[in-house]
N, C-alpha and C. Protein backbone atom coordinates (compact mmCIF):
# COMPACT_ATOMS: atom_id res chain seq x y z
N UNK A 1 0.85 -1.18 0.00
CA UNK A 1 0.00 0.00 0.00
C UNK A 1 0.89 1.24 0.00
N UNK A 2 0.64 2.11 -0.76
CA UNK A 2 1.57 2.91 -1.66
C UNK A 2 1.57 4.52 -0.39
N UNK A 3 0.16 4.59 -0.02
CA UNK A 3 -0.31 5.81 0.98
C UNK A 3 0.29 5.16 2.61
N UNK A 4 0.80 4.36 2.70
CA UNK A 4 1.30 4.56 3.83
C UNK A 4 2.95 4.73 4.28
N UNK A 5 3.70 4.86 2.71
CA UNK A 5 5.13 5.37 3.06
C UNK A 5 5.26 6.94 3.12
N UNK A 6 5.79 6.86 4.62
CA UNK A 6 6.15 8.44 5.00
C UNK A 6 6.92 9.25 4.26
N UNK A 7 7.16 9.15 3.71
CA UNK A 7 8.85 9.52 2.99
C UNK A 7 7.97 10.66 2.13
N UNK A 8 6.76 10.57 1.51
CA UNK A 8 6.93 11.82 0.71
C UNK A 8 5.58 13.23 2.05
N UNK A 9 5.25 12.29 2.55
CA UNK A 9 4.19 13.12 3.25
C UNK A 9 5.22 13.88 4.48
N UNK A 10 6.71 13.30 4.92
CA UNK A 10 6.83 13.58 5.75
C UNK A 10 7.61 14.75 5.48
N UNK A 11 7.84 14.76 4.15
CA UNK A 11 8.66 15.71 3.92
C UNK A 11 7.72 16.98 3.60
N UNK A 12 6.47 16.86 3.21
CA UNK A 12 5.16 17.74 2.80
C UNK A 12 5.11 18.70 4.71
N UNK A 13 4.84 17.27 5.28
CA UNK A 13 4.44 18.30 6.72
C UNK A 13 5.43 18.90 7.78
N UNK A 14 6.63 18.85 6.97
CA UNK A 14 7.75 19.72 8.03
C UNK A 14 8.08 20.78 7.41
N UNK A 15 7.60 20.62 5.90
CA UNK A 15 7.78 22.28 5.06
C UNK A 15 6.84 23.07 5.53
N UNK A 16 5.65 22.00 5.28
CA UNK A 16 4.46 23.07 5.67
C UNK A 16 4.44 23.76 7.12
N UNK A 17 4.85 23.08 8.47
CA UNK A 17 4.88 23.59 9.65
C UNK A 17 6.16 24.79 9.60
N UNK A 18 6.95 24.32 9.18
CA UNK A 18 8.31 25.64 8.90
C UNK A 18 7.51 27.10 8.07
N UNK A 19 6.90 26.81 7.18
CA UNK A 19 5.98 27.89 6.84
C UNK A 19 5.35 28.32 8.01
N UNK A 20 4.20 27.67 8.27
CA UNK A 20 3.29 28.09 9.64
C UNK A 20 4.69 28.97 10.70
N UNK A 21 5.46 28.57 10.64
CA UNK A 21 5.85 28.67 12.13
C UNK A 21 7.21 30.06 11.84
N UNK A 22 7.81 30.51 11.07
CA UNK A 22 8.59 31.38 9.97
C UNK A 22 8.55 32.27 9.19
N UNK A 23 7.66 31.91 8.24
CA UNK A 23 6.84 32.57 7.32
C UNK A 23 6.11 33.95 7.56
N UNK A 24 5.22 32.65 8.28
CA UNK A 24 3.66 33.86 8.61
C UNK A 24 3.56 34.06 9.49
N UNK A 25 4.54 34.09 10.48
CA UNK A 25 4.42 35.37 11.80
C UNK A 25 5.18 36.54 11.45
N UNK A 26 6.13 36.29 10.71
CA UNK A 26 7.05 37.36 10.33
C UNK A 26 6.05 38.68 9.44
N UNK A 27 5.52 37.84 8.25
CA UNK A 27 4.72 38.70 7.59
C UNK A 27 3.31 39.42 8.75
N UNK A 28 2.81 38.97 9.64
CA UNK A 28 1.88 39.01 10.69
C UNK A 28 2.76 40.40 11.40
N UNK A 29 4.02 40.17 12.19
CA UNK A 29 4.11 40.81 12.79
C UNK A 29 4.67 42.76 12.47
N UNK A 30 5.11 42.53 10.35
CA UNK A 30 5.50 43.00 9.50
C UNK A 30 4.27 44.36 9.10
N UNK A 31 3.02 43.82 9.45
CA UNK A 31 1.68 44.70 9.02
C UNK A 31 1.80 45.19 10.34
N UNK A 32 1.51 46.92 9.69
CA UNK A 32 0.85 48.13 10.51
C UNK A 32 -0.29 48.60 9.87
N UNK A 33 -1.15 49.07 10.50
CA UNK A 33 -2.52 49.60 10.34
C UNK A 33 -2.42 51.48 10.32
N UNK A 34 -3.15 51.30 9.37
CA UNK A 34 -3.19 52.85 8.51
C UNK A 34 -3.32 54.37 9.44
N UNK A 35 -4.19 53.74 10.24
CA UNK A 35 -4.65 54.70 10.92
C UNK A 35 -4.73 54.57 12.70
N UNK A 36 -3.21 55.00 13.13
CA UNK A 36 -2.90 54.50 14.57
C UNK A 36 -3.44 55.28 15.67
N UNK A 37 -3.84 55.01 16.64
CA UNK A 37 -4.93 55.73 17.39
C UNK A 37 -4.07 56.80 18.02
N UNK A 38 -4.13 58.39 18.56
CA UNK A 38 -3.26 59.05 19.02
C UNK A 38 -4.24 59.54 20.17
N UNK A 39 -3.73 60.08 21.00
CA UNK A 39 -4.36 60.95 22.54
C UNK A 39 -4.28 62.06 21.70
N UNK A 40 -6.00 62.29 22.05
CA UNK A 40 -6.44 63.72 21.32
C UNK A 40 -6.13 64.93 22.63
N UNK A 41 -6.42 64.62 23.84
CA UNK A 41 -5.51 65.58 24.76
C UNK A 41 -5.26 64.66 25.81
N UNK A 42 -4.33 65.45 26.43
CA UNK A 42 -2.66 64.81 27.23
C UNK A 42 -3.19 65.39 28.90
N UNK A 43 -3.78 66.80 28.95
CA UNK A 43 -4.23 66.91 30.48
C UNK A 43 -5.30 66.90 31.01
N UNK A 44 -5.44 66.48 31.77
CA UNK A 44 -6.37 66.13 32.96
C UNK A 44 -7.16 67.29 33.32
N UNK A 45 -8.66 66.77 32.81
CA UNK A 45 -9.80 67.80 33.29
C UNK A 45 -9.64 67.56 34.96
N UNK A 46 -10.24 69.20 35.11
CA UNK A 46 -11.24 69.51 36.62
C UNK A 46 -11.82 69.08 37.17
N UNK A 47 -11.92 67.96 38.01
CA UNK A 47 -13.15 67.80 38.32
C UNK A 47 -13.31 68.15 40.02
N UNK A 48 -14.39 68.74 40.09
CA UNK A 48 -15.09 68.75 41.12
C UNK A 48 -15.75 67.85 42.06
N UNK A 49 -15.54 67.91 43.35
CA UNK A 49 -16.15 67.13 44.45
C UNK A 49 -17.73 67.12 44.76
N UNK A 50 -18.56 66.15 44.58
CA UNK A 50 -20.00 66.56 44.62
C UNK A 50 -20.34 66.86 46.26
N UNK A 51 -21.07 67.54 46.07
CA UNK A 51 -21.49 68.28 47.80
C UNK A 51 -23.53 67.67 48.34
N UNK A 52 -23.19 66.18 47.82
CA UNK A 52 -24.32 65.66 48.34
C UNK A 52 -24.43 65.36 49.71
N UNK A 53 -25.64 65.20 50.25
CA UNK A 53 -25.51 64.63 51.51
C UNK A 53 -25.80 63.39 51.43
N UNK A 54 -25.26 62.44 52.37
CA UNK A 54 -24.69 61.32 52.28
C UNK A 54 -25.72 60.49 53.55
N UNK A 55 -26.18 61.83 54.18
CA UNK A 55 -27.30 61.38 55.21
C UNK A 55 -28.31 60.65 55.24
C-alpha cells in the first residue's frame, strides 16, 4: 500500500509547519494599520467634588 510510506508526506508536513511557524508570523508581525490611534488631549480635566448629603 503505496499511501502509507512516510517519505513523501513527511517531507510535505515539516515544510508546511516551517511555513506556519517562519513565514507567517514574520509577515503578521510585519503589518501596521493605517490609521494609529493618538491621545487627542494629554491633560487632565477639573473635576469637582459633589457636595451631596450622604445622610
Amino acid at each position: 500500500m503505496p499511501q502509507l510510506n512516510p517519505a513523501p508526506w513527511f517531507s510535505i508536513l515539516v515544510f508546511s509547519w516551517l511555513v506556519f511557524l517562519i513565514i507567517i508570523p514574520s509577515k503578521i508581525i510585519n503589518h501596521t494599520f493605517n490609521n494609529e490611534p493618538l491621545p487627542m488631549n494629554t491633560e487632565k480635566t477639573k473635576t469637582d467634588p459633589w457636595n451631596w448629603p450622604w445622610y
